[in-house]
PDB file of N, CA and C in Angstrom:
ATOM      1  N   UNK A   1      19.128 -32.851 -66.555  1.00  0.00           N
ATOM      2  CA  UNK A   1      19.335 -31.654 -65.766  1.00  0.00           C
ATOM      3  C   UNK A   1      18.976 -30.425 -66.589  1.00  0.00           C
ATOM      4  N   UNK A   2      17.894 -29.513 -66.164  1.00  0.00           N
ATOM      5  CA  UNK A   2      17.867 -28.290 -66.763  1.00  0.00           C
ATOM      6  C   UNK A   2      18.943 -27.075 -66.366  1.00  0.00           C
ATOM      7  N   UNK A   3      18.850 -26.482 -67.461  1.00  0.00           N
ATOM      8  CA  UNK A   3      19.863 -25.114 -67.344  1.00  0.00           C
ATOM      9  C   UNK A   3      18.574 -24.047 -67.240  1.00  0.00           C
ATOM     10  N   UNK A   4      18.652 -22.966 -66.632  1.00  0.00           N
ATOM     11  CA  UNK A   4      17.969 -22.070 -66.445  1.00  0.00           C
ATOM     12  C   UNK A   4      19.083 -20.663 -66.896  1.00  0.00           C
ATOM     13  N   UNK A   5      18.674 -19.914 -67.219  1.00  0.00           N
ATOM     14  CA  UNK A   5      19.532 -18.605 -68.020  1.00  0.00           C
ATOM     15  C   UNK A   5      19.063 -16.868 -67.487  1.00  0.00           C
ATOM     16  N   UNK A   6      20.054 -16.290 -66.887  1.00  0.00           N
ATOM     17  CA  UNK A   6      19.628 -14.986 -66.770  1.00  0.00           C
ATOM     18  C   UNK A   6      20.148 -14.371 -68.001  1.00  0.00           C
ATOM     19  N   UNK A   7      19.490 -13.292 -68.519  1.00  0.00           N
ATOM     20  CA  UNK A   7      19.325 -12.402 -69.647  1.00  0.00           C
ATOM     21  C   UNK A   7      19.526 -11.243 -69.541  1.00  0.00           C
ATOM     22  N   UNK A   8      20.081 -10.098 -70.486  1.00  0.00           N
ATOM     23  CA  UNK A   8      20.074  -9.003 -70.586  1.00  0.00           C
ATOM     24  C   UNK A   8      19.706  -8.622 -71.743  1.00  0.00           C
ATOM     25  N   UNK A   9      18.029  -8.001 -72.083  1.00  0.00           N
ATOM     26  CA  UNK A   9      18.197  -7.334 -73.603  1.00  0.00           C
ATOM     27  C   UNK A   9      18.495  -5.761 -73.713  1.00  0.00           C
ATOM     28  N   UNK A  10      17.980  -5.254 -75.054  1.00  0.00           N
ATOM     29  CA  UNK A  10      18.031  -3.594 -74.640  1.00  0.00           C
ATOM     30  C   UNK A  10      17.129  -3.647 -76.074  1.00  0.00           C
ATOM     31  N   UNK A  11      16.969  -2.297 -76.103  1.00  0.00           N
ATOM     32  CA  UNK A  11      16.728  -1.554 -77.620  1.00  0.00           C
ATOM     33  C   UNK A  11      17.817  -1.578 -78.692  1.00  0.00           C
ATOM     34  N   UNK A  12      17.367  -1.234 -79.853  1.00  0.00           N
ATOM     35  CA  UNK A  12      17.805  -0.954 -80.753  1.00  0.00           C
ATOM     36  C   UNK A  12      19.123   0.411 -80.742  1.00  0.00           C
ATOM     37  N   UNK A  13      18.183   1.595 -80.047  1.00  0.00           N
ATOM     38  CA  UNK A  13      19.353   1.892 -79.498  1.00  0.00           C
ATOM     39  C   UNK A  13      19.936   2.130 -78.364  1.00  0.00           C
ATOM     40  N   UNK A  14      19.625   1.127 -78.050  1.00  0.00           N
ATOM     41  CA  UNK A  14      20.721   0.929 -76.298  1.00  0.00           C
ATOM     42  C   UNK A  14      20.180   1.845 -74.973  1.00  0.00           C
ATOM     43  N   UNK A  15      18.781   2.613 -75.522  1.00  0.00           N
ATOM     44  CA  UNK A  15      18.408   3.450 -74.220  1.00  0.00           C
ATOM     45  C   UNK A  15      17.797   2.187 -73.147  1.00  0.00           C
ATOM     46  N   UNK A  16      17.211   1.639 -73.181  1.00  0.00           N
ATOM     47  CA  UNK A  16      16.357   0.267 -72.337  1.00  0.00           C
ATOM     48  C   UNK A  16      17.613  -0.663 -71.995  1.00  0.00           C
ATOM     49  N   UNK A  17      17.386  -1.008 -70.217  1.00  0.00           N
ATOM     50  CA  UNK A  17      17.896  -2.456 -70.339  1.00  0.00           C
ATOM     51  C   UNK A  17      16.948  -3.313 -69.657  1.00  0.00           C
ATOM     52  N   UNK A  18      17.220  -4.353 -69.953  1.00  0.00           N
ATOM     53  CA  UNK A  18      15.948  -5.058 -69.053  1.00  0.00           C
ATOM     54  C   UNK A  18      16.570  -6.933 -68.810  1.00  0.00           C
ATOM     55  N   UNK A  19      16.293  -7.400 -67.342  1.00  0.00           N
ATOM     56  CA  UNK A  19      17.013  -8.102 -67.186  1.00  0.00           C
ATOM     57  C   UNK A  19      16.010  -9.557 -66.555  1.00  0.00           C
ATOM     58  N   UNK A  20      16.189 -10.430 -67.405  1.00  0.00           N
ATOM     59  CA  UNK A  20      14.902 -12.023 -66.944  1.00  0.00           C
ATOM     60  C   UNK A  20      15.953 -13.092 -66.302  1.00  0.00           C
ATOM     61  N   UNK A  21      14.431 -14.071 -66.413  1.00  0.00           N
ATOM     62  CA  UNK A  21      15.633 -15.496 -66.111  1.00  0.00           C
ATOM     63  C   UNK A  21      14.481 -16.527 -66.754  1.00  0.00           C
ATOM     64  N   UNK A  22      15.006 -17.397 -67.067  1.00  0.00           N
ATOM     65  CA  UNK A  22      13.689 -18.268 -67.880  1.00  0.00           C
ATOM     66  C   UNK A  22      15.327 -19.628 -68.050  1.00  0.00           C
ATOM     67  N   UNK A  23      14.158 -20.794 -68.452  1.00  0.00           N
ATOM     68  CA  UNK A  23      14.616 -22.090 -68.522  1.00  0.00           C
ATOM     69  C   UNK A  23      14.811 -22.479 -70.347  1.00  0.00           C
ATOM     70  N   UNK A  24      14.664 -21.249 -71.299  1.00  0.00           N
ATOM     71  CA  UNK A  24      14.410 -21.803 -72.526  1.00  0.00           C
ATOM     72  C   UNK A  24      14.667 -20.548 -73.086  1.00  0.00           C
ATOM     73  N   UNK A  25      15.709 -20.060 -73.373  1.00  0.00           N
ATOM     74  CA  UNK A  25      16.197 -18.431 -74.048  1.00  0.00           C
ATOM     75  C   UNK A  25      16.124 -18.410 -75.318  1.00  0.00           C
ATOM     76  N   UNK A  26      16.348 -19.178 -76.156  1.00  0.00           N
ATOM     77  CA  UNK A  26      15.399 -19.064 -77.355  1.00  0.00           C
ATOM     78  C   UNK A  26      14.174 -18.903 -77.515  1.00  0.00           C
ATOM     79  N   UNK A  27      13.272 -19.465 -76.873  1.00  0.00           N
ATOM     80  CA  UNK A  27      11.908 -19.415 -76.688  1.00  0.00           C
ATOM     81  C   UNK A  27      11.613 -17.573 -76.242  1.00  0.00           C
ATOM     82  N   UNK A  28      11.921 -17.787 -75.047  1.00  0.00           N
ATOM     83  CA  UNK A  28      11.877 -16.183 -74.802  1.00  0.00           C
ATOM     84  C   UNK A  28      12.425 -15.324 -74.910  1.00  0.00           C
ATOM     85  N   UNK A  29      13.180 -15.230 -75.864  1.00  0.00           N
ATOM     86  CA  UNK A  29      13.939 -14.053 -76.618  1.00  0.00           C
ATOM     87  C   UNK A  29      12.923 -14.017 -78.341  1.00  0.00           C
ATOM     88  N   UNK A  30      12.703 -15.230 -78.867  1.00  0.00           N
ATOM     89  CA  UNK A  30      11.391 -14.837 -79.432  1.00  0.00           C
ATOM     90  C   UNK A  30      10.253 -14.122 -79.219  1.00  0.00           C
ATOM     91  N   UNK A  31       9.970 -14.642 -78.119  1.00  0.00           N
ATOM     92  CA  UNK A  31       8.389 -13.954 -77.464  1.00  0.00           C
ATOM     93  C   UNK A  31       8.637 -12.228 -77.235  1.00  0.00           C
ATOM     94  N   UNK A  32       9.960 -12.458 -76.913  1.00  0.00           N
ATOM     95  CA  UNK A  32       9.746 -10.472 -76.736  1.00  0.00           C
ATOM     96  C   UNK A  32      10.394 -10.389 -77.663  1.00  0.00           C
ATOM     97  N   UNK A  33      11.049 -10.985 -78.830  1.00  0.00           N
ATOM     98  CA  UNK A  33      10.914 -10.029 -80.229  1.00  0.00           C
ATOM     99  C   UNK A  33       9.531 -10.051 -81.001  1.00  0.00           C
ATOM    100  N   UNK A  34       8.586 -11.065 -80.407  1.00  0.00           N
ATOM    101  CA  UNK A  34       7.404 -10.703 -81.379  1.00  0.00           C
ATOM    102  C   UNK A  34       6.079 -10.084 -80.495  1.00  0.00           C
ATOM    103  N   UNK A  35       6.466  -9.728 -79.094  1.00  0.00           N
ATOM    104  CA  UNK A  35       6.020  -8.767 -78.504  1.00  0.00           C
ATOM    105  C   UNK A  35       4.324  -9.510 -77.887  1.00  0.00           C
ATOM    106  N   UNK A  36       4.642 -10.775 -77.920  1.00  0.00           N
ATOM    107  CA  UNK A  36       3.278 -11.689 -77.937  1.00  0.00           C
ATOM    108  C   UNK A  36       3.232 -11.387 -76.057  1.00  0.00           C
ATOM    109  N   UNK A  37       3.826 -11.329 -74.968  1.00  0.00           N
ATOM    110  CA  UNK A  37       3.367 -11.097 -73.809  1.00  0.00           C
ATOM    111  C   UNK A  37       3.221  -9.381 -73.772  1.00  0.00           C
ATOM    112  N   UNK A  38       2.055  -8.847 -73.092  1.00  0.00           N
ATOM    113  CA  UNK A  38       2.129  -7.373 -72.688  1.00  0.00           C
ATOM    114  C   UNK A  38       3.152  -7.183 -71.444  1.00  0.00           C
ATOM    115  N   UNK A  39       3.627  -5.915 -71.161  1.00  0.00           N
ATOM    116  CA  UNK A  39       4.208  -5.506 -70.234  1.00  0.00           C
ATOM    117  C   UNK A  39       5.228  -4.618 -70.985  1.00  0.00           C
ATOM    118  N   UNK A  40       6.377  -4.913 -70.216  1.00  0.00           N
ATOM    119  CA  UNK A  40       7.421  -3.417 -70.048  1.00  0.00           C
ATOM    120  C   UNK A  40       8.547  -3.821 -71.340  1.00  0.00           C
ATOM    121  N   UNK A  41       8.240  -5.126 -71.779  1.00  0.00           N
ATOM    122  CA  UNK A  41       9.713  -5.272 -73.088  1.00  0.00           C
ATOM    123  C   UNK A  41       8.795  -4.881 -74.150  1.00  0.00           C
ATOM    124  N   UNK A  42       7.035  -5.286 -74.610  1.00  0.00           N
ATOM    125  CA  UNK A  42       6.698  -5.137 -75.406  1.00  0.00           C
ATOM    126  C   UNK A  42       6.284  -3.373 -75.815  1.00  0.00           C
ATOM    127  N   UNK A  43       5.817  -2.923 -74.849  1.00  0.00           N
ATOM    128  CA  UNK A  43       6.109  -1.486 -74.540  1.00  0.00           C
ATOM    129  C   UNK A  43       7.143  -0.778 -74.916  1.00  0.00           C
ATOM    130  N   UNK A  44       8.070  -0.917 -74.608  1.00  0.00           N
ATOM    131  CA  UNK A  44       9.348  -0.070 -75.029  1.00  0.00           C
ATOM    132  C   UNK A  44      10.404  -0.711 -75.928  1.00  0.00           C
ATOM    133  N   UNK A  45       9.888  -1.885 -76.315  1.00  0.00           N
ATOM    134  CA  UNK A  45      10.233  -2.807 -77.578  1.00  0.00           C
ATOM    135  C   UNK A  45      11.633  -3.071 -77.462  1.00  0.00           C
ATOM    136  N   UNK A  46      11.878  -3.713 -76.359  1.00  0.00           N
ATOM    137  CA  UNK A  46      12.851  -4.299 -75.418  1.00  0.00           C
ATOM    138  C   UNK A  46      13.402  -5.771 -75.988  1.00  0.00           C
ATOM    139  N   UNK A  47      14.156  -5.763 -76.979  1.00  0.00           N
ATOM    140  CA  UNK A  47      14.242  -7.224 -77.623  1.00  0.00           C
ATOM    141  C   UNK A  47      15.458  -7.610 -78.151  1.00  0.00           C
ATOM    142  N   UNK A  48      16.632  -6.673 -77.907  1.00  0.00           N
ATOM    143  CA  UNK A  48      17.881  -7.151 -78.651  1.00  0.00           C
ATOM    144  C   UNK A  48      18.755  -7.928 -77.207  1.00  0.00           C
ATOM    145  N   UNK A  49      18.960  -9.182 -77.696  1.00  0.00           N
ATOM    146  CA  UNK A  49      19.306  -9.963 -76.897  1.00  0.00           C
ATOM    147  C   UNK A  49      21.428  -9.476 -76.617  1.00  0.00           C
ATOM    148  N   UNK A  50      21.731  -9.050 -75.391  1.00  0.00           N
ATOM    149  CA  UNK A  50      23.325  -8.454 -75.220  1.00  0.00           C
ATOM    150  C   UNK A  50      23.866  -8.963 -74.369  1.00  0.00           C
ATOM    151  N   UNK A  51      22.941 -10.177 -73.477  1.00  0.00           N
ATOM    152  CA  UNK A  51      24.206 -10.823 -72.430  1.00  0.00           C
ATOM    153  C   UNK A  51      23.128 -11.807 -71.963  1.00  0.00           C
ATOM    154  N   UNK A  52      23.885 -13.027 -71.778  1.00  0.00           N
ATOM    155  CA  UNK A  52      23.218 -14.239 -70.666  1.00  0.00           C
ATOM    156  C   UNK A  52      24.134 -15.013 -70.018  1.00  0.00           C
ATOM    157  N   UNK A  53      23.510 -15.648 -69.007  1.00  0.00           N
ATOM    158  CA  UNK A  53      24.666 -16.685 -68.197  1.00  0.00           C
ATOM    159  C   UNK A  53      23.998 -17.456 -67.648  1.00  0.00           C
ATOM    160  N   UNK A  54      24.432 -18.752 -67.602  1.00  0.00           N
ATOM    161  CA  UNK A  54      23.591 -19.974 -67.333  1.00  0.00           C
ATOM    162  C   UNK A  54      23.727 -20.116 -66.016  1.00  0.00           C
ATOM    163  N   UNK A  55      23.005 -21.492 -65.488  1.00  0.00           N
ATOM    164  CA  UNK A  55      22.776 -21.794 -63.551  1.00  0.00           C
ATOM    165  C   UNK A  55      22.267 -22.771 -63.977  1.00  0.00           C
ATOM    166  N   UNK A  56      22.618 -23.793 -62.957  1.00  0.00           N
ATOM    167  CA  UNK A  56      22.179 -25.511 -62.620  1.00  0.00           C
ATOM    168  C   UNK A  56      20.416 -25.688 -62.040  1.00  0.00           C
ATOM    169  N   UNK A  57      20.182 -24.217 -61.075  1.00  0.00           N
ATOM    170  CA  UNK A  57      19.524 -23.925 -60.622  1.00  0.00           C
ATOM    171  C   UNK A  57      18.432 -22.790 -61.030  1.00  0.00           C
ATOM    172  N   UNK A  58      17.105 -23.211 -61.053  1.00  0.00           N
ATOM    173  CA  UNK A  58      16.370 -21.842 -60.543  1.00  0.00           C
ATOM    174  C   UNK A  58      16.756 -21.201 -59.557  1.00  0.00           C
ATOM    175  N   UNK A  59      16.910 -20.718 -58.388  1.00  0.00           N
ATOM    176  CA  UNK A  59      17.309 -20.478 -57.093  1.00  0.00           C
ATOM    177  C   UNK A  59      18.681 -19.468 -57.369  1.00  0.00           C
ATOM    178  N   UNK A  60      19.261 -20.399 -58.054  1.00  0.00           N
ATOM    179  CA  UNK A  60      20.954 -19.388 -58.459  1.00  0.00           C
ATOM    180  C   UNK A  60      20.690 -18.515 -59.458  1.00  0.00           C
ATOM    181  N   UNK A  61      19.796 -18.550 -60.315  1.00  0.00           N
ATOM    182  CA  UNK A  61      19.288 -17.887 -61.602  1.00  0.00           C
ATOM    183  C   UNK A  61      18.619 -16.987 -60.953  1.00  0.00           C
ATOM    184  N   UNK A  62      17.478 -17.321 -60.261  1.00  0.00           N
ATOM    185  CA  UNK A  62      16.710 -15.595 -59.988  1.00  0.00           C
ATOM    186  C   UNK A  62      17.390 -14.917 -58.586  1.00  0.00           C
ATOM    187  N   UNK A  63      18.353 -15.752 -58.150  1.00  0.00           N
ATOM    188  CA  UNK A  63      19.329 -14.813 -57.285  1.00  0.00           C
ATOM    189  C   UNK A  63      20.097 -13.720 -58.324  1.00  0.00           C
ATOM    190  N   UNK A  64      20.729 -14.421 -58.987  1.00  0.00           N
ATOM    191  CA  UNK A  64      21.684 -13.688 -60.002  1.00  0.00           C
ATOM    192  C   UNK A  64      20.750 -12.316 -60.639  1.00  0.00           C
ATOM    193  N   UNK A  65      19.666 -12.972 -61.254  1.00  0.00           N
ATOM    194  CA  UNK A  65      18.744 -11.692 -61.474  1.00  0.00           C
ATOM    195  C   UNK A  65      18.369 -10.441 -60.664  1.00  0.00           C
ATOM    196  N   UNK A  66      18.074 -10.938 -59.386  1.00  0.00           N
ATOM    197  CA  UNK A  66      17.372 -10.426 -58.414  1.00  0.00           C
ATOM    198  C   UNK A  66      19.370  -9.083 -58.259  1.00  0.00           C
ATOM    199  N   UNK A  67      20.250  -9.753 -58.277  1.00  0.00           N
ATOM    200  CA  UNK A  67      21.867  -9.102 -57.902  1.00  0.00           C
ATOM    201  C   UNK A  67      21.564  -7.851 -58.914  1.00  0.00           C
ATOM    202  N   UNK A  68      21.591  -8.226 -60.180  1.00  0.00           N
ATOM    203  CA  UNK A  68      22.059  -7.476 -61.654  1.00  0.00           C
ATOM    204  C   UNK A  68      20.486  -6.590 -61.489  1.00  0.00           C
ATOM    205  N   UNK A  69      19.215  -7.094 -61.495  1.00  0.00           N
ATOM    206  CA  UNK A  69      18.418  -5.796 -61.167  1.00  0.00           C
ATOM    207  C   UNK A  69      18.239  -4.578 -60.101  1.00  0.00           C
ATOM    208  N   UNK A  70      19.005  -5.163 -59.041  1.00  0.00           N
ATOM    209  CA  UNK A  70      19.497  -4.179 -58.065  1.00  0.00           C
ATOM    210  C   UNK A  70      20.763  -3.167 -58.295  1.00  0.00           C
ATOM    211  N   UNK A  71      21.345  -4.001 -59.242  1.00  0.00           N
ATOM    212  CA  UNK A  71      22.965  -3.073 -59.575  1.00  0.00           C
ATOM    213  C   UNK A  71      22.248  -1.922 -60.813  1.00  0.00           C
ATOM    214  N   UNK A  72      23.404  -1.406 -60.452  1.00  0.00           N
ATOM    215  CA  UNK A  72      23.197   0.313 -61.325  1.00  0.00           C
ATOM    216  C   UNK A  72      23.671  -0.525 -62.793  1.00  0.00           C
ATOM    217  N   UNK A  73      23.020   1.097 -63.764  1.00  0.00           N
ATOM    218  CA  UNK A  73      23.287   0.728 -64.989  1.00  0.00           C
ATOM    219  C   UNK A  73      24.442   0.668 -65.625  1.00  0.00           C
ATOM    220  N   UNK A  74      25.648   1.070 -64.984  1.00  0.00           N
ATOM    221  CA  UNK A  74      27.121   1.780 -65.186  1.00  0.00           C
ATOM    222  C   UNK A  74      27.551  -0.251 -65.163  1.00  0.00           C
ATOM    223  N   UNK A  75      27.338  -0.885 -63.585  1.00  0.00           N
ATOM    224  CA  UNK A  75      27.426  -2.315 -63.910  1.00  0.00           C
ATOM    225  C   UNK A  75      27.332  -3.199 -64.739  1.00  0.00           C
ATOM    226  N   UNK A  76      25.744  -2.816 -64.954  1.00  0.00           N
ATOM    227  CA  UNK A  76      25.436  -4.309 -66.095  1.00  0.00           C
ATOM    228  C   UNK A  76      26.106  -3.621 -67.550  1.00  0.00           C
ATOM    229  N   UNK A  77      26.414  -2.380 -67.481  1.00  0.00           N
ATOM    230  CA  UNK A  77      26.969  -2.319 -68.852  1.00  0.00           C
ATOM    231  C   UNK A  77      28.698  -3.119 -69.127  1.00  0.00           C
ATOM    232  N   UNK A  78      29.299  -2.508 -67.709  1.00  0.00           N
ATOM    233  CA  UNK A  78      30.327  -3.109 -68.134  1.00  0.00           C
ATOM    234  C   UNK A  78      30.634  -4.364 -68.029  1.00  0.00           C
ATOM    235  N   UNK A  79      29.382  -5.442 -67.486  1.00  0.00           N
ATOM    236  CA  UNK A  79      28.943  -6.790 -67.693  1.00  0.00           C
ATOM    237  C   UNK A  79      28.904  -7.148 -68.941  1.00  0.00           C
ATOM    238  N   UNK A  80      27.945  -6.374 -69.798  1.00  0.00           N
ATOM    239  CA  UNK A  80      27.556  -6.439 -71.337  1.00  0.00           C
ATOM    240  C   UNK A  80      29.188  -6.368 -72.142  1.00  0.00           C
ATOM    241  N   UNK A  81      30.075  -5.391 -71.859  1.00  0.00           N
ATOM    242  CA  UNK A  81      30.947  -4.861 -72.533  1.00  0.00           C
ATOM    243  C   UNK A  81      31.885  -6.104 -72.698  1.00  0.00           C
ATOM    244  N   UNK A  82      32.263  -6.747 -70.972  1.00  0.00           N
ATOM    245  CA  UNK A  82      33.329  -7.268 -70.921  1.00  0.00           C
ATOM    246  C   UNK A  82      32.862  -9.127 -71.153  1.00  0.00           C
ATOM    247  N   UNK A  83      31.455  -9.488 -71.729  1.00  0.00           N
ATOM    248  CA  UNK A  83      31.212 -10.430 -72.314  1.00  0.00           C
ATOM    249  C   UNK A  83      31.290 -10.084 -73.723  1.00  0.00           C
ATOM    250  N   UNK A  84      30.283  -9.098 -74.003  1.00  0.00           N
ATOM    251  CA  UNK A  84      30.279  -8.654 -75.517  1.00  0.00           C
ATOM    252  C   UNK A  84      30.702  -7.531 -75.836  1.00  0.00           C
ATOM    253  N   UNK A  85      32.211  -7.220 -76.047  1.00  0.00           N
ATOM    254  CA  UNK A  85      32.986  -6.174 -76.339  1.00  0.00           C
ATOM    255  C   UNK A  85      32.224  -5.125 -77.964  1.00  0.00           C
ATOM    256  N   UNK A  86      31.654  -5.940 -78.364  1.00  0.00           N
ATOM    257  CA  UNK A  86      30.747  -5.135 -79.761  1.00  0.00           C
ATOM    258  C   UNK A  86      29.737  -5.314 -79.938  1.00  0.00           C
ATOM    259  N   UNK A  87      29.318  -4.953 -78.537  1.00  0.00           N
ATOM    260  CA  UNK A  87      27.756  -5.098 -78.618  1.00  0.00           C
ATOM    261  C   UNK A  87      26.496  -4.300 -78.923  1.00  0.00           C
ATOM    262  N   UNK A  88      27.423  -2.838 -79.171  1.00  0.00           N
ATOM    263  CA  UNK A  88      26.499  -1.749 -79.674  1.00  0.00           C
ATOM    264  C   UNK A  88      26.868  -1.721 -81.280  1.00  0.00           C
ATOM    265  N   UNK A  89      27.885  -2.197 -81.899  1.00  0.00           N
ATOM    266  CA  UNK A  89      27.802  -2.072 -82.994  1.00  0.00           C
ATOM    267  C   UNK A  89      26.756  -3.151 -84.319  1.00  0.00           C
ATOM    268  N   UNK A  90      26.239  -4.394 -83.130  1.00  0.00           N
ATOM    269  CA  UNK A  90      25.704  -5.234 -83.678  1.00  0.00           C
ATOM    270  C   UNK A  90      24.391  -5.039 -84.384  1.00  0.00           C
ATOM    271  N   UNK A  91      23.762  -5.504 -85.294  1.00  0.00           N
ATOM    272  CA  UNK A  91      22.984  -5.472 -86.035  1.00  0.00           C
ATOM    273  C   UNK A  91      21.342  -6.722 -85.127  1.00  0.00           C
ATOM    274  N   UNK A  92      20.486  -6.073 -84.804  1.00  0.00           N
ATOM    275  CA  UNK A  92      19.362  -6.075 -84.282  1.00  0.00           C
ATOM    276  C   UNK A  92      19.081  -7.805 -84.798  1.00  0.00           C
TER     277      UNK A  92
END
C-alpha cells in the first residue's frame, strides 16, 4: 500500500508558503532544496520543509491539498504552529 503526503514548505524566512502532495517526500523535498525542477519553489527558493500529513489515497491527498491551498494564510499557519510549535525558530 502506498502512502501519498501533503506538504507545507516556506523560506528561510517564513515570507513564502507553498503547499504539494507527492508519493515520496524525501525525494521531493530534495528536489526543491536543490532547485532541479523550474517553477515557483525554485524561484523564490521555497524549500524549508514545516508541515506534512499522510493519506491511503491519492484522491484524499490532492483533496486535502486542493482544502489547505484554498485556505488563507492565517490557517495553514496555525496548522504549521499547532503541529510544529518551533517552527520558525528551526535551523534550515
Amino acid at each position: 500500500m502506498r502512502t501519498y503526503y501533503v506538504y507545507l514548505l516556506t523560506t528561510l524566512n517564513h515570507t513564502v508558503l507553498y503547499v504539494g502532495v507527492t508519493n515520496d517526500l524525501t525525494r521531493r523535498v530534495a528536489e526543491h532544496k536543490a532547485g532541479s525542477q523550474a517553477g515557483f519553489t525554485k524561484q523564490y527558493n521555497v524549500h524549508k520543509l514545516v508541515h506534512f500529513e499522510t493519506y491511503p489515497s491519492i484522491a484524499d491527498a490532492i483533496a486535502r491539498e486542493k482544502q489547505l491551498k484554498a485556505g488563507s494564510r492565517a490557517k495553514k499557519l496555525a496548522l504549521i504552529n499547532a503541529s510544529n510549535p518551533n517552527w520558525e525558530e528551526l535551523a534550515a
